[in-house]
Protein backbone atom coordinates (compact mmCIF):
# COMPACT_ATOMS: atom_id res chain seq x y z
CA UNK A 1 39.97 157.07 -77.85
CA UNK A 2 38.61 156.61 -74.20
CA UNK A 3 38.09 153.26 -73.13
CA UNK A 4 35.62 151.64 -70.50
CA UNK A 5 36.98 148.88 -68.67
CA UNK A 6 34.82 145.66 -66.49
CA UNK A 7 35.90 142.55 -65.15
CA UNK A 8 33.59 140.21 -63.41
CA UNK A 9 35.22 137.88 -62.27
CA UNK A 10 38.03 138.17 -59.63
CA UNK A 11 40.11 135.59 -60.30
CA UNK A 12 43.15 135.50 -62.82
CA UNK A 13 44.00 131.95 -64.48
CA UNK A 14 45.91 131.04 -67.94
CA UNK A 15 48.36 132.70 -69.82
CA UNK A 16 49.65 135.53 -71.64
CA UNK A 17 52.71 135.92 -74.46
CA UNK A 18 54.39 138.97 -72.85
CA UNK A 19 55.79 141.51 -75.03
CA UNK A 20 59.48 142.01 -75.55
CA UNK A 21 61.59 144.54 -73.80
CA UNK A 22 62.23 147.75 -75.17
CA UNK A 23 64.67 148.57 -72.80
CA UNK A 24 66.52 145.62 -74.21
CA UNK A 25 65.69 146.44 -77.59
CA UNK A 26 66.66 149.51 -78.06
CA UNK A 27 70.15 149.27 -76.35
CA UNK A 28 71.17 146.44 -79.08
CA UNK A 29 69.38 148.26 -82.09
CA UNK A 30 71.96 151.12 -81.61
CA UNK A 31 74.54 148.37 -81.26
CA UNK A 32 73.10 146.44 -84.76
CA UNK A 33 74.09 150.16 -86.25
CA UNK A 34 77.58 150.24 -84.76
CA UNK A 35 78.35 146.92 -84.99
CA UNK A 36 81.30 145.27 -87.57
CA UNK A 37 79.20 142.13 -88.01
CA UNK A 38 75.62 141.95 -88.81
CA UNK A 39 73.50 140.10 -86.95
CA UNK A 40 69.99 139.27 -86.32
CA UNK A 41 67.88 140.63 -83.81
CA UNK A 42 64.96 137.94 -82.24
CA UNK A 43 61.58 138.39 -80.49
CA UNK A 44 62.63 142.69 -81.20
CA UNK A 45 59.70 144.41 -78.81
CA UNK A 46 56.64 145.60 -81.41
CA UNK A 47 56.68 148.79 -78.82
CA UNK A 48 56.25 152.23 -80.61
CA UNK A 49 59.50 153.63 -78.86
CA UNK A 50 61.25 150.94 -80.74
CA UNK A 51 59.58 150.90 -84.12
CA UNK A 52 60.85 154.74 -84.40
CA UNK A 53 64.16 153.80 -83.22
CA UNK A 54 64.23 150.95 -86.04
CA UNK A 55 63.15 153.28 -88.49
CA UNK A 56 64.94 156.10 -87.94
CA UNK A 57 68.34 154.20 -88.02
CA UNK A 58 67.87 152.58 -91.13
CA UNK A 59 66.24 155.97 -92.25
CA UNK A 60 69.74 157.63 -90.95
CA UNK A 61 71.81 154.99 -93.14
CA UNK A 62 70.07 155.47 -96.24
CA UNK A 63 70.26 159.64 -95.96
CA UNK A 64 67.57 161.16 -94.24
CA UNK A 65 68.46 164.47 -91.82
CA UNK A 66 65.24 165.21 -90.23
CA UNK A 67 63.80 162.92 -87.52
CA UNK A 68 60.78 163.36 -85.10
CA UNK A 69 60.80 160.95 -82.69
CA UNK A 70 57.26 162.26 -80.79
CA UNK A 71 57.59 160.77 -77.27
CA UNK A 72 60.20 158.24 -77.41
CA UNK A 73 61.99 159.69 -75.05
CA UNK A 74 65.17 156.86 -75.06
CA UNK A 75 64.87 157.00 -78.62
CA UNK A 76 65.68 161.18 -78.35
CA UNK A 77 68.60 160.41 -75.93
CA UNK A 78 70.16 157.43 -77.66
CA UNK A 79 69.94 159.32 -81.23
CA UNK A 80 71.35 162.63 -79.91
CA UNK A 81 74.60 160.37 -78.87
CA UNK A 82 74.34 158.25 -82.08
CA UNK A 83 73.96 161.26 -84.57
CA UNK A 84 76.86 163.09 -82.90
CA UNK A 85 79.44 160.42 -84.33
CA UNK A 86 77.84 160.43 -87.85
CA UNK A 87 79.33 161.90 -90.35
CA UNK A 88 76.79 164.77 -91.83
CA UNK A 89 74.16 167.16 -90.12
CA UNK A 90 70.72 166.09 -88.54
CA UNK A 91 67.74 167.69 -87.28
CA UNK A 92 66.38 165.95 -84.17
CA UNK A 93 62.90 167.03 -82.34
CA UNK A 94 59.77 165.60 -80.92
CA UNK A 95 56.41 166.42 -79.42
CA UNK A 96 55.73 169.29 -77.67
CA UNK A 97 56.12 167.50 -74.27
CA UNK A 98 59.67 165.98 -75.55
CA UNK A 99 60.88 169.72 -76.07
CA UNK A 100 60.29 170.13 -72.51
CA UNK A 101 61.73 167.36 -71.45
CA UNK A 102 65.71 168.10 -70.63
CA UNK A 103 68.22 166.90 -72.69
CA UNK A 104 71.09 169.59 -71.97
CA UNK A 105 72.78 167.24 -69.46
CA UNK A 106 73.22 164.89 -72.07
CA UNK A 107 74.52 167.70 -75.05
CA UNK A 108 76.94 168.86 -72.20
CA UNK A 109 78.53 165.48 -71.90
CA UNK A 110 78.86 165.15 -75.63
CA UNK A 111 80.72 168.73 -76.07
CA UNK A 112 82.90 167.77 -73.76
CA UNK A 113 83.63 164.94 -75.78
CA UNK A 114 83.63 167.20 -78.87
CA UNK A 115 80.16 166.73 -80.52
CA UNK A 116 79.05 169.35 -82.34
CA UNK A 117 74.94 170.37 -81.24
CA UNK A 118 72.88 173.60 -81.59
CA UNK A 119 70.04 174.12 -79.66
CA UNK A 120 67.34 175.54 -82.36
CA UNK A 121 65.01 176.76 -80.17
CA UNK A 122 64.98 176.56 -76.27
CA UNK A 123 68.59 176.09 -74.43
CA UNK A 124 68.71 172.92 -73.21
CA UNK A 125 66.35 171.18 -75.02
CA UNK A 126 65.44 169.97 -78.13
CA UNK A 127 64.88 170.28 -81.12
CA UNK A 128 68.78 170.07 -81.68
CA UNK A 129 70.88 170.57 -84.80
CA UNK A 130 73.45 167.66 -84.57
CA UNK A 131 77.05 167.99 -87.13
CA UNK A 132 78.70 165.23 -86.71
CA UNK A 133 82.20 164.33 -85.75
CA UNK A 134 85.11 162.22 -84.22
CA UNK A 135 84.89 162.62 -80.72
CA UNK A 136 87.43 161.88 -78.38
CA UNK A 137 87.25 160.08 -74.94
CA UNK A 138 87.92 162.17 -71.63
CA UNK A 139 86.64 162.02 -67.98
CA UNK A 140 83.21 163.42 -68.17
CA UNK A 141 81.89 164.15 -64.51
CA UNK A 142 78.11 163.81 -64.04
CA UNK A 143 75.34 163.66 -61.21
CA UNK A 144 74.21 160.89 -60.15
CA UNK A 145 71.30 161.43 -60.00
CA UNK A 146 70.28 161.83 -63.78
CA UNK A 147 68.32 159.97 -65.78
CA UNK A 148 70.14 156.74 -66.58
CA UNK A 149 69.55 156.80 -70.71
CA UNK A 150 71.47 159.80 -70.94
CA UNK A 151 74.79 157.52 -68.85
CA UNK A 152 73.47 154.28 -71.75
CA UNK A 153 73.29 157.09 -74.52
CA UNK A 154 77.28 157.83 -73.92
CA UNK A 155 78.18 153.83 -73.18
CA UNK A 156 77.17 152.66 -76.39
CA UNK A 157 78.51 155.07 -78.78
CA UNK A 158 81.77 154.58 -76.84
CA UNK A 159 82.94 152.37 -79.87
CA UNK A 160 83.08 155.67 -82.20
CA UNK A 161 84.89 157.42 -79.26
CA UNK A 162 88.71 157.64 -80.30
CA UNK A 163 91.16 156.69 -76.14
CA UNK A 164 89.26 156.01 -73.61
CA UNK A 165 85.56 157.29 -71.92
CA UNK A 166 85.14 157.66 -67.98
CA UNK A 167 82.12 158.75 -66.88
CA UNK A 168 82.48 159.60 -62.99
CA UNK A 169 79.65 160.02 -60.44
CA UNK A 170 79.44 162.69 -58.10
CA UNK A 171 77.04 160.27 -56.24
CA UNK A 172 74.71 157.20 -56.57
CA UNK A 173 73.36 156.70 -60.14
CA UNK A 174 69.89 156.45 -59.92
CA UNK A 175 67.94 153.20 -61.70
CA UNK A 176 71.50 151.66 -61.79
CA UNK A 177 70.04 147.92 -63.38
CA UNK A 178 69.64 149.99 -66.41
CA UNK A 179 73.41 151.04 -66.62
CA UNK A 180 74.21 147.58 -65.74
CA UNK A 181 72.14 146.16 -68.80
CA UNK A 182 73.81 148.53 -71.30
CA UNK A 183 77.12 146.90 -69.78
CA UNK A 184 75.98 143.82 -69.74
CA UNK A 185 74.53 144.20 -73.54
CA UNK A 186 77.73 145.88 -74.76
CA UNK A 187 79.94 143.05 -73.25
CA UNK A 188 77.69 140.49 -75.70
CA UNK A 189 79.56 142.26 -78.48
CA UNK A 190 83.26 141.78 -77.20
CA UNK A 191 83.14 145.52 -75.54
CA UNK A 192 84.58 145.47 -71.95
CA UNK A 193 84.27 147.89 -69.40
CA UNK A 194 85.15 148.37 -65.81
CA UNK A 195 83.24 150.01 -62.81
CA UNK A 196 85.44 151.32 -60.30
CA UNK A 197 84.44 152.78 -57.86
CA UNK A 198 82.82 155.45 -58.83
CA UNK A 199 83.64 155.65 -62.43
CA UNK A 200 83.10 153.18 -65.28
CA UNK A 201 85.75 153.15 -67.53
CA UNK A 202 85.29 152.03 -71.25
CA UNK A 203 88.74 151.84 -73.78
CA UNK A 204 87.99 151.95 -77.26
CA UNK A 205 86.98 148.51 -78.80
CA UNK A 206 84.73 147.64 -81.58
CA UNK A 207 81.85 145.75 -81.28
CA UNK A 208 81.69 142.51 -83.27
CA UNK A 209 79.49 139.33 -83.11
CA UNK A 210 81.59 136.44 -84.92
CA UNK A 211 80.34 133.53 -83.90
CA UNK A 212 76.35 133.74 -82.70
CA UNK A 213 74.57 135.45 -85.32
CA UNK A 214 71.32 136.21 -83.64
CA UNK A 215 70.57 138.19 -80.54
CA UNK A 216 67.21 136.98 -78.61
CA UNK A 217 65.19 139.75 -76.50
CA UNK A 218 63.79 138.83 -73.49
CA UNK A 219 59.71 139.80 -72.65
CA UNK A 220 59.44 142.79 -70.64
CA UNK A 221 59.51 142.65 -66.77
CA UNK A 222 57.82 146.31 -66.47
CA UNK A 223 55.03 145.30 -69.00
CA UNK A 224 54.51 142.12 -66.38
CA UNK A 225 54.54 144.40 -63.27
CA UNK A 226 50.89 144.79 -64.90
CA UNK A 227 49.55 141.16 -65.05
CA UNK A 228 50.99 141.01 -61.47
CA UNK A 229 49.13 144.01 -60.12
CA UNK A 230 46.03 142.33 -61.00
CA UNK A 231 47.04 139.06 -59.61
CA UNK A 232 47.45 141.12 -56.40
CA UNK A 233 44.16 142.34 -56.78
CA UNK A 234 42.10 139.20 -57.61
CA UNK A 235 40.81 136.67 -54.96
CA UNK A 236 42.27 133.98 -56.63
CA UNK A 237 45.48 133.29 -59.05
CA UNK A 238 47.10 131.15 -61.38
CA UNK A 239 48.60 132.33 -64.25
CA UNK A 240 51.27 132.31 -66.27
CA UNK A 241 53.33 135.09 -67.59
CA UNK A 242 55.62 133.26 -70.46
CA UNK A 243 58.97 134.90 -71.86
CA UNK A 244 60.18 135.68 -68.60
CA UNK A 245 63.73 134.77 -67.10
CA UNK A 246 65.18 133.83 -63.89
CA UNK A 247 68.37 135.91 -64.34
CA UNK A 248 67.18 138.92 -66.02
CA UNK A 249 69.50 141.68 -67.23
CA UNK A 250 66.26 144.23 -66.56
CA UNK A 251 66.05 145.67 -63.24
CA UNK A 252 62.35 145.97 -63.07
CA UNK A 253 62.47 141.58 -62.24
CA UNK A 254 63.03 143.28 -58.74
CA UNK A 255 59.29 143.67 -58.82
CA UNK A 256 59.22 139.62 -58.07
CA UNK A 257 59.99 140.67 -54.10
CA UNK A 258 57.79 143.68 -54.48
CA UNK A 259 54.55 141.63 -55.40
CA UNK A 260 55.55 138.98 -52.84
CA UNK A 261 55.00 141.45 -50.25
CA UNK A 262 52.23 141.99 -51.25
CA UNK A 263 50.72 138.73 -51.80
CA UNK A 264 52.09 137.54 -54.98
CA UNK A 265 54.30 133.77 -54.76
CA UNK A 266 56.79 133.52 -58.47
CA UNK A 267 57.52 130.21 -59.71
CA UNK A 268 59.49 129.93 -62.52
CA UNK A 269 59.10 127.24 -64.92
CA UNK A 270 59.62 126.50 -68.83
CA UNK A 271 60.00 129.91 -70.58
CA UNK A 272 57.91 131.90 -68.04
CA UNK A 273 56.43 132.52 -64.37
CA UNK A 274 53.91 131.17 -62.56
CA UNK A 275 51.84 133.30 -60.14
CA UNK A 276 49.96 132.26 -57.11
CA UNK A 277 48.09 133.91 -54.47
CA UNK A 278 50.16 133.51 -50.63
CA UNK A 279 48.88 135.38 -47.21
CA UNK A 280 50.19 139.18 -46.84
CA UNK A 281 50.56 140.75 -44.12
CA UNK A 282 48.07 143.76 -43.35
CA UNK A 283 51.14 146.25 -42.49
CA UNK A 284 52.44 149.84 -43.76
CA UNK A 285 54.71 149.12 -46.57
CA UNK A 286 57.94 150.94 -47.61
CA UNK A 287 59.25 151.45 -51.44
CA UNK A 288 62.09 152.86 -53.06
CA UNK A 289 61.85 153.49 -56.66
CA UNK A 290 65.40 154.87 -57.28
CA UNK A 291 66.50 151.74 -59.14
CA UNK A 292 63.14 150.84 -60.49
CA UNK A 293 61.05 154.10 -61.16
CA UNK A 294 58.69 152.61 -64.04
CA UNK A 295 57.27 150.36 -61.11
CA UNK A 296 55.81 153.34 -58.55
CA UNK A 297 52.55 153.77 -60.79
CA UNK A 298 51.48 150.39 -60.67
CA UNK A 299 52.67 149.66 -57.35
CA UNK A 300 50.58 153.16 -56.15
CA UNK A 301 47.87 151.16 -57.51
CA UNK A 302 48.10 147.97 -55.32
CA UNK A 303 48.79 149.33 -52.34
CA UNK A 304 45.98 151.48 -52.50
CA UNK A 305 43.39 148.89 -53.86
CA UNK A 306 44.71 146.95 -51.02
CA UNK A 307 43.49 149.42 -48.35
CA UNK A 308 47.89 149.64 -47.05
CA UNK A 309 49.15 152.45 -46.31
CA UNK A 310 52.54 152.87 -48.49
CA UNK A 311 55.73 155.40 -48.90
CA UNK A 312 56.86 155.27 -51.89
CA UNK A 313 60.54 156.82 -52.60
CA UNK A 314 63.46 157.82 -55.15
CA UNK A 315 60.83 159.25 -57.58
CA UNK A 316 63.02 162.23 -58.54
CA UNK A 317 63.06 160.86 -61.82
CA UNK A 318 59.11 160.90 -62.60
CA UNK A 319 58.70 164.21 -63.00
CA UNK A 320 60.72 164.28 -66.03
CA UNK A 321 58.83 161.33 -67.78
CA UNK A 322 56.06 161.46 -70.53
CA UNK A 323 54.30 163.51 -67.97
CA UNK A 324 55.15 164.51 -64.18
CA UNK A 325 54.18 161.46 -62.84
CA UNK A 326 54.15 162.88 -59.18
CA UNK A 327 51.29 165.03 -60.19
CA UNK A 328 49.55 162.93 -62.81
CA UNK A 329 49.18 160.33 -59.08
CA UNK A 330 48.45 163.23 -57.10
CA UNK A 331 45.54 164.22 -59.49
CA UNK A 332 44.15 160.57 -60.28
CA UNK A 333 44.68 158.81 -57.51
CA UNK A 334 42.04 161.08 -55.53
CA UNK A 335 39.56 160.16 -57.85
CA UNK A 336 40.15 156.38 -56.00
CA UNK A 337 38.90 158.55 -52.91
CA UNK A 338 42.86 157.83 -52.22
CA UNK A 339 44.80 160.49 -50.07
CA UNK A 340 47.96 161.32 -51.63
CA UNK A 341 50.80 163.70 -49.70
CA UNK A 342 53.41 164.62 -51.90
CA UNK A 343 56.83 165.40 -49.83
CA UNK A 344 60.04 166.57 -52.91
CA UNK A 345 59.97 163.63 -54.64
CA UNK A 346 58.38 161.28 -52.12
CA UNK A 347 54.61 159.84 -51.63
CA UNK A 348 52.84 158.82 -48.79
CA UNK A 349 49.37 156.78 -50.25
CA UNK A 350 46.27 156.22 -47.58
CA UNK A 351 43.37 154.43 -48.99
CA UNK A 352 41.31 153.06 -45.86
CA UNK A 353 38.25 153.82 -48.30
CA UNK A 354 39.20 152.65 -52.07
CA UNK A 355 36.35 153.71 -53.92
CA UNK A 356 36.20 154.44 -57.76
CA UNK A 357 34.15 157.93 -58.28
CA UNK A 358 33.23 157.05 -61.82
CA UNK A 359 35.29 160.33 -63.23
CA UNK A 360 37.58 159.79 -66.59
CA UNK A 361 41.11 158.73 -65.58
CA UNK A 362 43.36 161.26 -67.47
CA UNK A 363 46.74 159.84 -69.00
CA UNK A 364 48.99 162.90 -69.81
CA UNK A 365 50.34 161.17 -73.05
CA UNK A 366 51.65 158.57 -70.26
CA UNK A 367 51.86 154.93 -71.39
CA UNK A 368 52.29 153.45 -67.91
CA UNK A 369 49.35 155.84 -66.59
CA UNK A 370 47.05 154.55 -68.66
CA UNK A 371 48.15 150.66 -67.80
CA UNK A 372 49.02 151.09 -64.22
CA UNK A 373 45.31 152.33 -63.22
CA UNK A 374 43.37 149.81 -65.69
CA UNK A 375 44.29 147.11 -63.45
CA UNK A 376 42.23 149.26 -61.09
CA UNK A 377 38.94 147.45 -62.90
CA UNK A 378 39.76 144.31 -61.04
CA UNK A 379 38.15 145.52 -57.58
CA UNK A 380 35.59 148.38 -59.09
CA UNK A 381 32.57 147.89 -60.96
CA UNK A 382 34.36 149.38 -64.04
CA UNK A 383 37.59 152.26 -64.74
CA UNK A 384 37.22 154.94 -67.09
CA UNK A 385 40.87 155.41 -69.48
CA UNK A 386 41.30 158.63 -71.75
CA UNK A 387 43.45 158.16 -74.51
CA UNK A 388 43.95 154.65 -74.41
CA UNK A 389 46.07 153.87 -77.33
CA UNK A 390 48.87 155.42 -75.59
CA UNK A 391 49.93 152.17 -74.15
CA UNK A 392 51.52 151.60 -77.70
CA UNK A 393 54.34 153.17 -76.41
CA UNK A 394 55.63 150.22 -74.91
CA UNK A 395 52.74 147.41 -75.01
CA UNK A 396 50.72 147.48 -78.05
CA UNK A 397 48.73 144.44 -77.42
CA UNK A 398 47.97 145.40 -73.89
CA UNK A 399 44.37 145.62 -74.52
CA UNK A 400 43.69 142.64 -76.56
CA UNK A 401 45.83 140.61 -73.90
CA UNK A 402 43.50 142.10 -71.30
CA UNK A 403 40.49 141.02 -73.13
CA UNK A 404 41.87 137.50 -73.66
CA UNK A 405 42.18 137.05 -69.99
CA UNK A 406 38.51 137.86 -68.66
CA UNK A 407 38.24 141.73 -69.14
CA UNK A 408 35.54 143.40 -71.14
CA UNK A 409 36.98 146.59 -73.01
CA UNK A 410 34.45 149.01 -74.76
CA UNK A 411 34.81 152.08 -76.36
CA UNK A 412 33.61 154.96 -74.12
């Protein structure tokens, strides 16, 4: 379903209940299943990635051996780990994009650990045929450089791992805050590590919850990075994002010194933030993604609706997304009469003439796609969005949210 986005008015004032974080919730629902103590999970993130997670583990418990997870993509990385220490044989697949997305980096780790996968089709990627079995800890050595879910997938199974796990870097782990929230996470459930250096080094413990038997979720910092794009955008702000915290295990609350650069002032105040409008200053800005790579769509966006000239950085990671996000920018961003040079894995974004051409914005199956240039509407007369339910992904309600706070959303 295509959708045809307006907004008259250019300012942004009120509120919105921001969803919960899948990041979060996913990392504790494959603790819930490991875990010697039941507990309750609050405010879990209504997200579609999650959902299947949810489903699929308690399908897992109760006997099922076939599991499509379509485009989850965390869900395919944390179940391949997950699977491997459960006693019986699996079948794990997904979309046709997911079996082109790689997963051998992961299935390497795990063998060396003595897991037990088959590639069914294609080497290296799924679907996968998953026997599983005790595995044993070891040094595993891995690039830096990976996607972080497949370092979270191995951390949080490390419970079912008989002696010790060390996973060592060869160099910087890229989008690090999301390693340190599966640390962070695990140690909520009595399960210590240690990063030294550069290895993190987990012994064998069991997670348990004895005393607090509910686990909150906080909302989503990467599903706000949206409600401040068009705060950047408007002429005037204030509005309040609630479910938000100061000290935020997700790394994407970086995006509070991002959008303050770019004109964006955070208060924070009872169970939320507060967003004005403050002066920017009308110079070439400067943006490295490697730590926060769901942010460069969004933030492609702003700078370029606000005529700057930007670099944006450490994108190595987009390309294996829902789509190649370098291209899907490359491809949509032009029809914002943007001019987009793609260098590797890096961006330069001139926009001295932001202008909407009226053409349907293609998503590529992308959640974030379809969100990041939606917020676009704020400064044309309207946006054009193909496919516009993908944003269920990760932010169901993104829509009626969007209508509740001045946007008019018809079906195109």
């Amino acid at each position: 379903m295509n959708y045809k986005i307006t907004k008259a008015s250019k300012s942004l004032t009120g509120s919105v209940n921001l969803t919960a974080s899948k990041s979060e919730s996913n990392r504790v629902l494959i603790i819930q299943a490991l875990c010697n103590d039941s507990f309750f999970i609050k405010n879990l993130a209504l997200a579609e990635d999650t959902r299947i997670l949810s489903d699929f583990l308690k399908a897992e418990k109760e006997g099922s051996h076939f599991f499509n997870v379509g485009a989850a993509g965390t869900t395919m990385r944390f179940l391949t780990a997950f699977f491997s220490t459960r006693p019986g044989t699996r079948i794990l697949t997904g979309s046709d994009r997911m079996k082109k997305r790689p997963i051998g980096i992961l299935v390497d780790a795990l063998r060396t650990l003595g897991a037990d996968i088959e590639y069914m089709e294609k080497e290296g990627f799924a679907p996968l045929r998953i026997r599983g079995t005790q595995l044993k800890g070891t040094e595993i050595e891995m690039n830096g450089s990976v996607s972080s879910q497949y370092i979270s997938a191995l951390l949080l199974i490390s419970s079912e791992i008989s002696d010790e796990l060390i996973i060592k870097f060869k160099n910087e782990p890229t989008s690090k805050p999301y390693i340190d929230m599966t640390l962070s996470i695990m140690k909520e459930f009595r399960v210590e590590s240690e990063w030294k250096e550069n290895k993190i080094i987990v012994k064998q413990q069991k997670y348990e919850r004895k005393k607090n038997k509910e686990y909150s979720i906080e909302a989503d910092w990467s599903s706000a990075s949206y409600w401040y794009a068009i705060a950047a955008l408007s002429d005037e702000v204030n509005f309040t994002i609630k479910g938000l915290k100061e000290r935020s295990l997700q790394g994407d609350s970086s995006l509070v010194n991002m959008f303050f650069d770019l004109g964006i002032k955070t208060d924070y105040v009872d169970n939320g933030v507060l967003l004005t409008k403050k002066a920017i200053e009308k110079i070439d800005k400067i943006y490295d993604f490697q730590k926060c790579p769901d942010l460069a769509q969004t933030i492609s966006i702003v700078t370029s609706g606000l005529r700057l000239k930007s670099s944006l950085k450490g994108l190595h990671t987009l390309r294996i997304k829902e789509t190649d996000r370098i291209e899907a920018l490359r491809n949509e961003l032009q029809k914002l009469n943007v001019s987009v040079v793609v260098n590797g894995d890096n961006i330069e974004l001139t926009s001295d003439n932001f202008k909407y051409d009226g053409t349907l914005i293609k998503t590529y199956e992308d959640h974030r796609m379809a969100m990041a240039f939606s917020v676009a509407s704020t400064i044309t007369e309207f946006i054009l969005i193909e496919d516009a339910e993908v944003v269920k992904k990760s932010y169901p309600d993104f829509w009626k949210d969007l209508q509740s706070n001045g946007f008019e959303i018809k079906k195109y």
